[in-house]
PDB file of N, CA and C in Angstrom:
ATOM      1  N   UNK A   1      44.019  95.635  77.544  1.00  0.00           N
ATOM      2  CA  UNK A   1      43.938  96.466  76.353  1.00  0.00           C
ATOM      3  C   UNK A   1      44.822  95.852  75.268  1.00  0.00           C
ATOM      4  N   UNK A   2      44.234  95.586  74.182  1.00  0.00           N
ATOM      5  CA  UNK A   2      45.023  94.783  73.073  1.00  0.00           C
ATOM      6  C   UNK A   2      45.873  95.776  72.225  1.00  0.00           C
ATOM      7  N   UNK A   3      45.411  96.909  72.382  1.00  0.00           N
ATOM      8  CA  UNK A   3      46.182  98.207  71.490  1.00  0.00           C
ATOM      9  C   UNK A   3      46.794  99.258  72.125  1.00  0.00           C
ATOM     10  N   UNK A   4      47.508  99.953  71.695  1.00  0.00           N
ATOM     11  CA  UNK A   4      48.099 101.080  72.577  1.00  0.00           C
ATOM     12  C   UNK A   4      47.002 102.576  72.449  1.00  0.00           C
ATOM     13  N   UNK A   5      46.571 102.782  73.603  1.00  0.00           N
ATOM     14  CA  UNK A   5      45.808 104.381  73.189  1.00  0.00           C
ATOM     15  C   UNK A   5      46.078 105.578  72.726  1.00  0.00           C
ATOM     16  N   UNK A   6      45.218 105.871  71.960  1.00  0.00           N
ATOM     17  CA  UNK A   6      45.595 106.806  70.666  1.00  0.00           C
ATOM     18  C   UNK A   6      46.086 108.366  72.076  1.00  0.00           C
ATOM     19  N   UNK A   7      45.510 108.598  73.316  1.00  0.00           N
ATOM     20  CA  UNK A   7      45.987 109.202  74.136  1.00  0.00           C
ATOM     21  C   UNK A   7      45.383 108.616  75.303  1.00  0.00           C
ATOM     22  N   UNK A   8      46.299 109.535  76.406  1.00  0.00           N
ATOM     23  CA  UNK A   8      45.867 108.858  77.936  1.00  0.00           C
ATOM     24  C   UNK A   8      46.104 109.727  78.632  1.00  0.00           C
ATOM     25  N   UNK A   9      44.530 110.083  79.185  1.00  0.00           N
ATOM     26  CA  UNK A   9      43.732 111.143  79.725  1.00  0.00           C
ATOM     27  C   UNK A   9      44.185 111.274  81.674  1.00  0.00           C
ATOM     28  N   UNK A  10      44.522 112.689  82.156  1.00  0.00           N
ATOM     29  CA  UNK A  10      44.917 113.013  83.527  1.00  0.00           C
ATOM     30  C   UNK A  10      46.145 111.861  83.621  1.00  0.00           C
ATOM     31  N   UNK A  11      47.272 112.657  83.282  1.00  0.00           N
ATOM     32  CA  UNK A  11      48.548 112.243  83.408  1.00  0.00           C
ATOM     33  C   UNK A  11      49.005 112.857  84.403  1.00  0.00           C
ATOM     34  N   UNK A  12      50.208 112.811  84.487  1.00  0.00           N
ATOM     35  CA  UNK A  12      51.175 113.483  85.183  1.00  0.00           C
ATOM     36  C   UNK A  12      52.477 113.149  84.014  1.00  0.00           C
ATOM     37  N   UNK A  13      53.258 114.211  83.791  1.00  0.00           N
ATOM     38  CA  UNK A  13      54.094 114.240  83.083  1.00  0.00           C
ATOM     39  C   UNK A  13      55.087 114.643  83.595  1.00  0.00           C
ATOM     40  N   UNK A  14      55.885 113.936  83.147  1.00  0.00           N
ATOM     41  CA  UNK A  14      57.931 114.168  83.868  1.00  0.00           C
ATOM     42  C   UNK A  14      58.435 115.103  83.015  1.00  0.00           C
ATOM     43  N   UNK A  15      58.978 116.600  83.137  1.00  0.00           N
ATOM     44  CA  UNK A  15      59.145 117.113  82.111  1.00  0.00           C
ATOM     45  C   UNK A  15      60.572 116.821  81.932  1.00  0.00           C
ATOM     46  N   UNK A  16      61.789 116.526  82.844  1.00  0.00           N
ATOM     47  CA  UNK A  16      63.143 116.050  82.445  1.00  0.00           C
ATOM     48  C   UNK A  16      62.764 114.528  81.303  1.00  0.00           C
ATOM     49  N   UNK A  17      63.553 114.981  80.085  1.00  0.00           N
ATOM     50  CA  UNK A  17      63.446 113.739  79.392  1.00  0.00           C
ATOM     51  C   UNK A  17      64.904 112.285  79.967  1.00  0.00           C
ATOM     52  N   UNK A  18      63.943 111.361  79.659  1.00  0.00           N
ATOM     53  CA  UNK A  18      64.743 110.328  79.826  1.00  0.00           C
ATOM     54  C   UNK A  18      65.816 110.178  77.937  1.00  0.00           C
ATOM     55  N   UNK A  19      66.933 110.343  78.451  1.00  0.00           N
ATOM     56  CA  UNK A  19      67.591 110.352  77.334  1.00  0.00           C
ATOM     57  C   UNK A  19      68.992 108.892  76.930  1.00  0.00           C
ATOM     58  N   UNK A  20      68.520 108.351  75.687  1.00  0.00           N
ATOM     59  CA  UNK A  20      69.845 107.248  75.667  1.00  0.00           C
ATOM     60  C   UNK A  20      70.832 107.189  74.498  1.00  0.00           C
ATOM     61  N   UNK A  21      71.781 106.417  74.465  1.00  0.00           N
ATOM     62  CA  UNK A  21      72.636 106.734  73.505  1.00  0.00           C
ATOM     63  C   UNK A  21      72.556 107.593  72.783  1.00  0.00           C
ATOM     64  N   UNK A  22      72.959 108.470  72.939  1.00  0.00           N
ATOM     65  CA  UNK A  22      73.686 110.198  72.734  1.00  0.00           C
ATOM     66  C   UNK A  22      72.441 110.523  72.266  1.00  0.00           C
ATOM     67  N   UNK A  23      71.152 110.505  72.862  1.00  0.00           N
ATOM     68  CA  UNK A  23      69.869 111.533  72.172  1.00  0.00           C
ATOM     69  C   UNK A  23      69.369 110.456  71.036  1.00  0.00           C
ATOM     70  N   UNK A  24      70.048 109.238  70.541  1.00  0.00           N
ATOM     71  CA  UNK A  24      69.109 108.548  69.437  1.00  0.00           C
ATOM     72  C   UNK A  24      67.981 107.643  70.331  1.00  0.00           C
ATOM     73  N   UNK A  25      67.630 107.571  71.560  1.00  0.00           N
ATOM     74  CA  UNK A  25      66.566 106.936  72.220  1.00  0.00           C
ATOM     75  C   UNK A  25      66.035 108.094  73.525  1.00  0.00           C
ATOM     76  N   UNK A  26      64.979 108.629  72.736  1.00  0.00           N
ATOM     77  CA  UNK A  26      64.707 109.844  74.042  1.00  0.00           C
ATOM     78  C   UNK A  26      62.663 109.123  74.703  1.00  0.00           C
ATOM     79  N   UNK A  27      62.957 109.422  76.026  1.00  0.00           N
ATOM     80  CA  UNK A  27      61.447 109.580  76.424  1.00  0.00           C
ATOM     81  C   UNK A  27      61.090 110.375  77.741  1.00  0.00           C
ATOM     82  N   UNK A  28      59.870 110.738  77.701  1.00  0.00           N
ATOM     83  CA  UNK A  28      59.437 110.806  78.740  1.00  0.00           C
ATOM     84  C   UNK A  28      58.176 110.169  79.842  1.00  0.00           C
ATOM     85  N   UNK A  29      58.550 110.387  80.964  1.00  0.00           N
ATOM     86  CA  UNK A  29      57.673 109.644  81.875  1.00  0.00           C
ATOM     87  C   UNK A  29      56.402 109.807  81.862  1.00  0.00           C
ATOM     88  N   UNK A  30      55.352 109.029  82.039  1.00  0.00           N
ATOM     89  CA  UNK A  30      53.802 109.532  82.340  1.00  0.00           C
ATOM     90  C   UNK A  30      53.408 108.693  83.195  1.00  0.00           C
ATOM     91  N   UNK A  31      52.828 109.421  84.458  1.00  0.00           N
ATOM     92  CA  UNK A  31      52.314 108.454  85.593  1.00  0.00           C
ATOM     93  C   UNK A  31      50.729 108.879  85.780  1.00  0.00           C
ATOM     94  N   UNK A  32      50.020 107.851  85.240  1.00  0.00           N
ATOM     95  CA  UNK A  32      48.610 107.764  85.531  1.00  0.00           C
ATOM     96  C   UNK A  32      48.214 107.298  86.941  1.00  0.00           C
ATOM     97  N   UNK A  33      47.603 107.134  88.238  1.00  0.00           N
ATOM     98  CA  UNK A  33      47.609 106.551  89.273  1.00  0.00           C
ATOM     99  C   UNK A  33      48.725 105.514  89.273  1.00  0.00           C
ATOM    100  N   UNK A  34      48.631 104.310  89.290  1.00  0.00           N
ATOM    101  CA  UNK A  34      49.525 103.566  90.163  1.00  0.00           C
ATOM    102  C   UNK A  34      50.415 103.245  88.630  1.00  0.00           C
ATOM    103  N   UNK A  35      49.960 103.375  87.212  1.00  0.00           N
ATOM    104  CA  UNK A  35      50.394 102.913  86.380  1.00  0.00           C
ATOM    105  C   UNK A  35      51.405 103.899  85.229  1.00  0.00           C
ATOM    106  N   UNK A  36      53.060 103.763  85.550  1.00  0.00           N
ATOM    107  CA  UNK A  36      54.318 104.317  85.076  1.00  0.00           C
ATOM    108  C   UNK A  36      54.118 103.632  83.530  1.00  0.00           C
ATOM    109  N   UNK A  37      54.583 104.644  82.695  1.00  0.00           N
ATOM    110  CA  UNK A  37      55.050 104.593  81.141  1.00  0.00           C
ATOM    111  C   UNK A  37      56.075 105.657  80.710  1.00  0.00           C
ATOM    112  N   UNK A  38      56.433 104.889  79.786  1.00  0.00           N
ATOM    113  CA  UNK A  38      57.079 106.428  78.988  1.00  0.00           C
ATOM    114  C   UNK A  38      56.748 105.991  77.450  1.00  0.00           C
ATOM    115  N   UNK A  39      56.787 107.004  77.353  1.00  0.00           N
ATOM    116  CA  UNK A  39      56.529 107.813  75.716  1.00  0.00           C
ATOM    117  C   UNK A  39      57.345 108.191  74.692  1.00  0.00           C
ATOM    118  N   UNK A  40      58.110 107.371  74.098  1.00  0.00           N
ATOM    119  CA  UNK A  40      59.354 108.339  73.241  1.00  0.00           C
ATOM    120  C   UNK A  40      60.115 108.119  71.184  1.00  0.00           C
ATOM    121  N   UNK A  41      60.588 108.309  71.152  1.00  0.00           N
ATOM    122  CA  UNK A  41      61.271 107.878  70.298  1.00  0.00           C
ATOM    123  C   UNK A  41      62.369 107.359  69.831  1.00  0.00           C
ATOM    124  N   UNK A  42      62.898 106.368  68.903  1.00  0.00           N
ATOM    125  CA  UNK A  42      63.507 105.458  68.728  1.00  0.00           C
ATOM    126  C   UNK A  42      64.476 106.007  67.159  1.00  0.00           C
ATOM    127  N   UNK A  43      65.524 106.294  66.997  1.00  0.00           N
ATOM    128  CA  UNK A  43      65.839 106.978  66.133  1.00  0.00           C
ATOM    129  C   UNK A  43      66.883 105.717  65.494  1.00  0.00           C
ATOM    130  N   UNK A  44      67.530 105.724  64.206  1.00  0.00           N
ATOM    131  CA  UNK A  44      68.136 104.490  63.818  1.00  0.00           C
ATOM    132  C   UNK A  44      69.380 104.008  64.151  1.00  0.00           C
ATOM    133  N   UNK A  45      68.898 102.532  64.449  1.00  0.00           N
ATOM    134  CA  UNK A  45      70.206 102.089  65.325  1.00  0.00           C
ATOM    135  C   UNK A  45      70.048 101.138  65.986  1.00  0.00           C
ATOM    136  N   UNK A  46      70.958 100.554  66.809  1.00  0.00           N
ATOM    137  CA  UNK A  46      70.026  99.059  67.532  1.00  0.00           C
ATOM    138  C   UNK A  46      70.766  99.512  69.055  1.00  0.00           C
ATOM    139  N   UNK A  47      69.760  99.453  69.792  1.00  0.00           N
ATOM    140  CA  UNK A  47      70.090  99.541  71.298  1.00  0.00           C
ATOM    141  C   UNK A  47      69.825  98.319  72.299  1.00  0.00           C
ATOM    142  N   UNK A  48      70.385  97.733  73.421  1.00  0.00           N
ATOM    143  CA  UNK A  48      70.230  97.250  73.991  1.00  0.00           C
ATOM    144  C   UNK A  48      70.070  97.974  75.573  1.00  0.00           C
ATOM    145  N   UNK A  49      68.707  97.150  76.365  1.00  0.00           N
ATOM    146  CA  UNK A  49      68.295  97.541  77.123  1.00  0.00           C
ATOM    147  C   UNK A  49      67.391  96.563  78.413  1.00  0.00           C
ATOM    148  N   UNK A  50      68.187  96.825  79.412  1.00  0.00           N
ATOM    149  CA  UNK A  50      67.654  96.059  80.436  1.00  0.00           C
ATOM    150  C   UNK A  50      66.380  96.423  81.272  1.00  0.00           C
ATOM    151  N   UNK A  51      65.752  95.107  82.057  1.00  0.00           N
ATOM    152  CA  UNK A  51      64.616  95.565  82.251  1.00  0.00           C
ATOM    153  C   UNK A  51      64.542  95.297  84.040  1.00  0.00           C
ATOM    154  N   UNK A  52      63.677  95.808  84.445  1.00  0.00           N
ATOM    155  CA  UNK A  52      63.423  95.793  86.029  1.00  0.00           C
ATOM    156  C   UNK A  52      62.173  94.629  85.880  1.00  0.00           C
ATOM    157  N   UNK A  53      61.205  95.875  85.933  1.00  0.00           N
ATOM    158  CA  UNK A  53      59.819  95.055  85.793  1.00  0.00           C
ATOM    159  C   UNK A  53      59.310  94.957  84.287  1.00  0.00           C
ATOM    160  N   UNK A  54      58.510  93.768  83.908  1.00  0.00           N
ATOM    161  CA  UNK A  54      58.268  93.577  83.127  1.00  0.00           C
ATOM    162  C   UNK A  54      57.626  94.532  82.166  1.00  0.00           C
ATOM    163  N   UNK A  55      57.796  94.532  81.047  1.00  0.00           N
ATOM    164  CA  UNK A  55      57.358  95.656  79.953  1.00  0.00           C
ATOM    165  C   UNK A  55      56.926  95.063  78.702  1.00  0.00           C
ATOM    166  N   UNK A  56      55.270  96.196  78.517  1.00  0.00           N
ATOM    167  CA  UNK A  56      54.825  95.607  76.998  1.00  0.00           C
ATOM    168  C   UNK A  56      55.263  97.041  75.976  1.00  0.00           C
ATOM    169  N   UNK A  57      55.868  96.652  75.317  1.00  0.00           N
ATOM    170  CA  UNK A  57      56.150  97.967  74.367  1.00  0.00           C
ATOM    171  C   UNK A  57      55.439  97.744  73.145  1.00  0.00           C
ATOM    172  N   UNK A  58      54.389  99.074  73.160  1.00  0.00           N
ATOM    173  CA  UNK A  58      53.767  99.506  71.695  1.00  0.00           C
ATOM    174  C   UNK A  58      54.345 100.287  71.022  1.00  0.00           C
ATOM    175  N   UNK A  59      54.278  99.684  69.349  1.00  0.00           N
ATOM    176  CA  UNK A  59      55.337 100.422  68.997  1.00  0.00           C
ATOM    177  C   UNK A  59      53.659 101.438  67.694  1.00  0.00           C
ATOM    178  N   UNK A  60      53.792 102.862  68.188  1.00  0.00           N
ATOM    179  CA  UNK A  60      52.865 103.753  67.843  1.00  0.00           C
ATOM    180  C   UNK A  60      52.915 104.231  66.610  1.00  0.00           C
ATOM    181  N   UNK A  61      54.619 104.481  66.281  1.00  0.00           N
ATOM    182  CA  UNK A  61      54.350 104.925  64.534  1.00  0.00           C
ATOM    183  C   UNK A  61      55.760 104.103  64.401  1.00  0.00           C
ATOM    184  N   UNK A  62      55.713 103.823  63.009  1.00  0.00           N
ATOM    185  CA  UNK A  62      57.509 103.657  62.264  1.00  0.00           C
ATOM    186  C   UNK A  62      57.693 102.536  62.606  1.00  0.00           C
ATOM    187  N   UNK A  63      58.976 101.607  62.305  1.00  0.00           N
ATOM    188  CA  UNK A  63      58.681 100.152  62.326  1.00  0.00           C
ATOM    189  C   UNK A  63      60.115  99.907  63.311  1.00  0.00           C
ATOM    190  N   UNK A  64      60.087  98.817  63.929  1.00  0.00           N
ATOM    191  CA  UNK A  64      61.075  98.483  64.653  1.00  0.00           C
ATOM    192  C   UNK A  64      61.537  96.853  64.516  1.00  0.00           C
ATOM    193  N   UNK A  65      62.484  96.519  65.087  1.00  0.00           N
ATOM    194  CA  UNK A  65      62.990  95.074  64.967  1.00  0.00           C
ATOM    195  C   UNK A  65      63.163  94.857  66.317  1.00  0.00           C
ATOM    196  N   UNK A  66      62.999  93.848  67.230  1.00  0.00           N
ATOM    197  CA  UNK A  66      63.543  93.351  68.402  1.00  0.00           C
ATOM    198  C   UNK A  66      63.636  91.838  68.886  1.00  0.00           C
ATOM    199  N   UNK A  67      64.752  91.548  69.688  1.00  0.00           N
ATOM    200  CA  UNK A  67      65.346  90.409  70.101  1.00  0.00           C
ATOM    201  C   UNK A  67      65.245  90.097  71.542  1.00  0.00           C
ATOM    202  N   UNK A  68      64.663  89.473  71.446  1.00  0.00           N
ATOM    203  CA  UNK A  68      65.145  89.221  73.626  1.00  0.00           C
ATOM    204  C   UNK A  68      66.385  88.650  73.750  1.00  0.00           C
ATOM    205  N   UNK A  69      67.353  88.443  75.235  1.00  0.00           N
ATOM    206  CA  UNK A  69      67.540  88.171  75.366  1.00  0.00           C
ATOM    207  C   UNK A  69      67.815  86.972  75.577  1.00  0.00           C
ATOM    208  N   UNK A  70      68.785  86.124  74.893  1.00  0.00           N
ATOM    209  CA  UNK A  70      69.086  84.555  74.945  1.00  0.00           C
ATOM    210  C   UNK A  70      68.237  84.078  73.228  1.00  0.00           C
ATOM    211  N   UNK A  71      67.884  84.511  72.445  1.00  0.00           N
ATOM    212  CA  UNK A  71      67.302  84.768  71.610  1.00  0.00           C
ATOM    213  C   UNK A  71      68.443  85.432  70.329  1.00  0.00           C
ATOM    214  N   UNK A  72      67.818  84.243  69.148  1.00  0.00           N
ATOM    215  CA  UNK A  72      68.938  84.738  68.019  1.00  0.00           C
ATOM    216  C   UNK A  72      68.347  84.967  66.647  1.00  0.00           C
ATOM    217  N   UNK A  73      66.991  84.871  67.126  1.00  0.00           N
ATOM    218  CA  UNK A  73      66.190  85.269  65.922  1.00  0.00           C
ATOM    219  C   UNK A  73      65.343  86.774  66.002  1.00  0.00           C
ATOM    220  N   UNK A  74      65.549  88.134  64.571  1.00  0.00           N
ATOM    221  CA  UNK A  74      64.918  89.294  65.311  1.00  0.00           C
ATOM    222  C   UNK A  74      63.354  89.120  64.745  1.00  0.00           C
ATOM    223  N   UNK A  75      62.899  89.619  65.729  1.00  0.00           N
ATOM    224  CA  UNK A  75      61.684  90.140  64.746  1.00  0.00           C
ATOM    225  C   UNK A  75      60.593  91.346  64.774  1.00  0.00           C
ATOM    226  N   UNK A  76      60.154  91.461  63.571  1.00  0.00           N
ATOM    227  CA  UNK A  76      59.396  93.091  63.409  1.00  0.00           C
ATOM    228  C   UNK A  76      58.314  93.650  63.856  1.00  0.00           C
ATOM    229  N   UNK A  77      58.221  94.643  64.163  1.00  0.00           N
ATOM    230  CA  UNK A  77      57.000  94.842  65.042  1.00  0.00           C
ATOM    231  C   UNK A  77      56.436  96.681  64.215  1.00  0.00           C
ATOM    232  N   UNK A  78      55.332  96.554  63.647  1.00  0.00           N
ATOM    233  CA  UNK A  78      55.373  98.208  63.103  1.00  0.00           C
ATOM    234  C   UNK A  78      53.875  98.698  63.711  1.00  0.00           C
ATOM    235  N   UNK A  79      54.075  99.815  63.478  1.00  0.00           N
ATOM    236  CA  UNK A  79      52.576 100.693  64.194  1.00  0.00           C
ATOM    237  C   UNK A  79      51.378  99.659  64.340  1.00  0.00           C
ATOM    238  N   UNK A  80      50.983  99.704  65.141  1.00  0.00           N
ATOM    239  CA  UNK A  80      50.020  99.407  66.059  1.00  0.00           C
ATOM    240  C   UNK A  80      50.115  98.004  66.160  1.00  0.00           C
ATOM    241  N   UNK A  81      51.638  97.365  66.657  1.00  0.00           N
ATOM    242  CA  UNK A  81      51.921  96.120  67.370  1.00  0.00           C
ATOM    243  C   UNK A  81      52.399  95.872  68.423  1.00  0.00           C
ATOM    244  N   UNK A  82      52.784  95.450  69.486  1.00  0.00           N
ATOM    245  CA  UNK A  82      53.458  95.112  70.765  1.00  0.00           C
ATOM    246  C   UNK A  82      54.314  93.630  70.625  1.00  0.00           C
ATOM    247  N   UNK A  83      55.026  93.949  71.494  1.00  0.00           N
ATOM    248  CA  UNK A  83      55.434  93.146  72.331  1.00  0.00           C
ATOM    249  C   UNK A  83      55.971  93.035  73.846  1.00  0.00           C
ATOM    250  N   UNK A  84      56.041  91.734  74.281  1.00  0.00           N
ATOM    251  CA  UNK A  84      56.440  92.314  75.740  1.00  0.00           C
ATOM    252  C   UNK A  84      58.024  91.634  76.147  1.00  0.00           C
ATOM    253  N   UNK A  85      58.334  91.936  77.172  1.00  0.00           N
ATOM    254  CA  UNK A  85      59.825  91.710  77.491  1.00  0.00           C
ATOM    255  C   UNK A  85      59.582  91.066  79.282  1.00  0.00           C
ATOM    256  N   UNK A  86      60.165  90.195  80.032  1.00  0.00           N
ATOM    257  CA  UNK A  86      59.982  90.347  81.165  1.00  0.00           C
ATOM    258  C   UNK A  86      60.875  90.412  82.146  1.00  0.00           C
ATOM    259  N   UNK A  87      60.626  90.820  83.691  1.00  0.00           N
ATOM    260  CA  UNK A  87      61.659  91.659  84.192  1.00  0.00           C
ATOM    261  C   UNK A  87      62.995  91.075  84.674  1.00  0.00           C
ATOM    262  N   UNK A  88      63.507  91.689  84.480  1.00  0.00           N
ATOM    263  CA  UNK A  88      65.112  91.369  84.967  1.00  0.00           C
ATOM    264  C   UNK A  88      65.398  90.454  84.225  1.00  0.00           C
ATOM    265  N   UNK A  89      65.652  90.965  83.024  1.00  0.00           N
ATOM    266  CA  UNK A  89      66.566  90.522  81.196  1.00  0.00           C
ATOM    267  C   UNK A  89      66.577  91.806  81.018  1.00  0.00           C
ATOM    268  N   UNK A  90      66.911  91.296  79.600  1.00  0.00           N
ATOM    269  CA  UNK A  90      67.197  92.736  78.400  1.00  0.00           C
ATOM    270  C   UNK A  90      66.795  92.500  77.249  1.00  0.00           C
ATOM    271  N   UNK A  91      66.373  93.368  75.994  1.00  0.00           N
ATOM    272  CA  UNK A  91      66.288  93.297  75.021  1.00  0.00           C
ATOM    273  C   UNK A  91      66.782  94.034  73.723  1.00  0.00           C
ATOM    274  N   UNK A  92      67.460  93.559  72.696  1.00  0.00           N
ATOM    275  CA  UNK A  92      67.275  94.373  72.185  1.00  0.00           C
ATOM    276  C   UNK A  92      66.462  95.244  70.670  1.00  0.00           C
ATOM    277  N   UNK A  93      66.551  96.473  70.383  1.00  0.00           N
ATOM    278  CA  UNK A  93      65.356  97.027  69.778  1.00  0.00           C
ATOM    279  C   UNK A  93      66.561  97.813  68.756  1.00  0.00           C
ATOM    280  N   UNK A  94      65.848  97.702  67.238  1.00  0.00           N
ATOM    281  CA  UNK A  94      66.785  98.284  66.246  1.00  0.00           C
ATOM    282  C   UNK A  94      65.565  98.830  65.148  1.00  0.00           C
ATOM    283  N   UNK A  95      66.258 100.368  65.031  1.00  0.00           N
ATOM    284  CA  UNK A  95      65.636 100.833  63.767  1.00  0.00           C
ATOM    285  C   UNK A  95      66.137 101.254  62.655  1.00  0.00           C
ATOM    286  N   UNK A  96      66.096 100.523  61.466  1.00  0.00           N
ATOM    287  CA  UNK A  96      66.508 100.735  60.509  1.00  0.00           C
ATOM    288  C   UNK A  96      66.695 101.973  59.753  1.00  0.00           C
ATOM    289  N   UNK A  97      65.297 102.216  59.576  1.00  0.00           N
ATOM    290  CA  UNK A  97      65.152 104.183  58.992  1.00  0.00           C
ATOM    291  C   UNK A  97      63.729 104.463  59.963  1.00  0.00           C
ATOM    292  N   UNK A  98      63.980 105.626  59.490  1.00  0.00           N
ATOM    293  CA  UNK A  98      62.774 106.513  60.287  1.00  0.00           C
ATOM    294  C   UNK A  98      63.092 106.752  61.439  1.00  0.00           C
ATOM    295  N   UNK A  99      61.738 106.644  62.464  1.00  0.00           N
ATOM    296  CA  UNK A  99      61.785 107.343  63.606  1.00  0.00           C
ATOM    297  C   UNK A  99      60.844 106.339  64.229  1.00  0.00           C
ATOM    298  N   UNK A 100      60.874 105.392  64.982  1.00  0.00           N
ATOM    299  CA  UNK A 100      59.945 104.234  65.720  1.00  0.00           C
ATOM    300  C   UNK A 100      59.661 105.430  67.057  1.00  0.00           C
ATOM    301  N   UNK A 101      57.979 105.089  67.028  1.00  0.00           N
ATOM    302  CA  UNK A 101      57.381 105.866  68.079  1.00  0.00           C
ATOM    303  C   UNK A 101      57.062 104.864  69.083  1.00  0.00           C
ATOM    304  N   UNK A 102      56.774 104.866  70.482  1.00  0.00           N
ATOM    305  CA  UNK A 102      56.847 103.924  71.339  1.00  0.00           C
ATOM    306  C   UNK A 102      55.931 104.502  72.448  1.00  0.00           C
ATOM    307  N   UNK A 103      55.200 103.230  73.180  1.00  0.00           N
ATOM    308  CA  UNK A 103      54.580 103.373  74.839  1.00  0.00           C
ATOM    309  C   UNK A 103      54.855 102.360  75.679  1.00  0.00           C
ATOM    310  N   UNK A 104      56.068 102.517  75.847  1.00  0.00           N
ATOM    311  CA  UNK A 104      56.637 101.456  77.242  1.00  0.00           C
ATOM    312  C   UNK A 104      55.403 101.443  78.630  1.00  0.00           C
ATOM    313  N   UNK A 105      54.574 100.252  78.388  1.00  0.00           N
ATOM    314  CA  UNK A 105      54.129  99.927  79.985  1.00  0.00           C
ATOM    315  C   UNK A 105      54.832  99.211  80.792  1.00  0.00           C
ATOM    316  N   UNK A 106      54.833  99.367  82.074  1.00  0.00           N
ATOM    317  CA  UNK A 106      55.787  98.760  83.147  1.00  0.00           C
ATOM    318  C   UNK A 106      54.244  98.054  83.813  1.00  0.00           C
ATOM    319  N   UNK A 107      54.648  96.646  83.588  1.00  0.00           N
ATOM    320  CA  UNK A 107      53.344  95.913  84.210  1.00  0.00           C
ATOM    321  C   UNK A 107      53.961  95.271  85.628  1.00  0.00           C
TER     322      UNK A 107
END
C-alpha cells in the first residue's frame, strides 16, 4: 500500500492510550489480525524514539520533520507521506506547529 488508509475496517482497539513525553506524543493501539499499529498524535517538539521492529510511519495530517539515526540531515514529511525507520535504531521526529497526525505500521 503506497498510502496510508483513510480508515481500517474490524480492528481491535487498545483503549489504554500509549502516552510520551508528558502527553505531547499520545497513541493508541490497533490490531487488525496479525498486523499491530498505532494511531496518534504528535504535538510540538522533537522526540526521540527507538525502534524494535521495523516501522513505516504515515504522517495523516500536519507536517513533521525526521532524522534517523546516525544521520545529520532532517527531513520533511507532511500529510499523505511516509517514511520508514528499521528495527533496532531510533529516530528522531519534530513538530514545529500544529498537531502531526500519524499511522505507525510495525512491519
Amino acid at each position: 500500500m503506497s498510502t496510508a488508509p483513510e480508515k481500517i475496517e474490524n480492528v481491535t482497539a487498545v483503549c489504554k492510550a500509549n502516552v510520551y513525553f508528558d502527553g505531547k506524543v499520545v497513541s493508541h493501539t490497533i490490531l487488525s489480525g496479525q498486523q499491530k499499529r498505532t494511531l496518534g498524535l504528535i504535538y510540538p517538539g522533537s522526540y526521540t524514539f527507538n525502534t524494535g521492529a521495523p516501522e513505516r510511519m504515515d504522517i495523516i495530517a500536519g507536517v513533521s520533520r525526521m532524522r534517523l539515526a546516525g544521520q545529520t540531515e532532517w527531513k520533511t514529511f507532511a500529510a499523505g507521506t511516509f517514511f520508514r525507520v528499521p528495527g533496532h535504531s531510533s529516530f528522531e521526529i519534530a513538530v514545529d506547529s500544529g498537531i502531526a497526525e500519524y499511522l505507525c505500521s510495525f512491519e
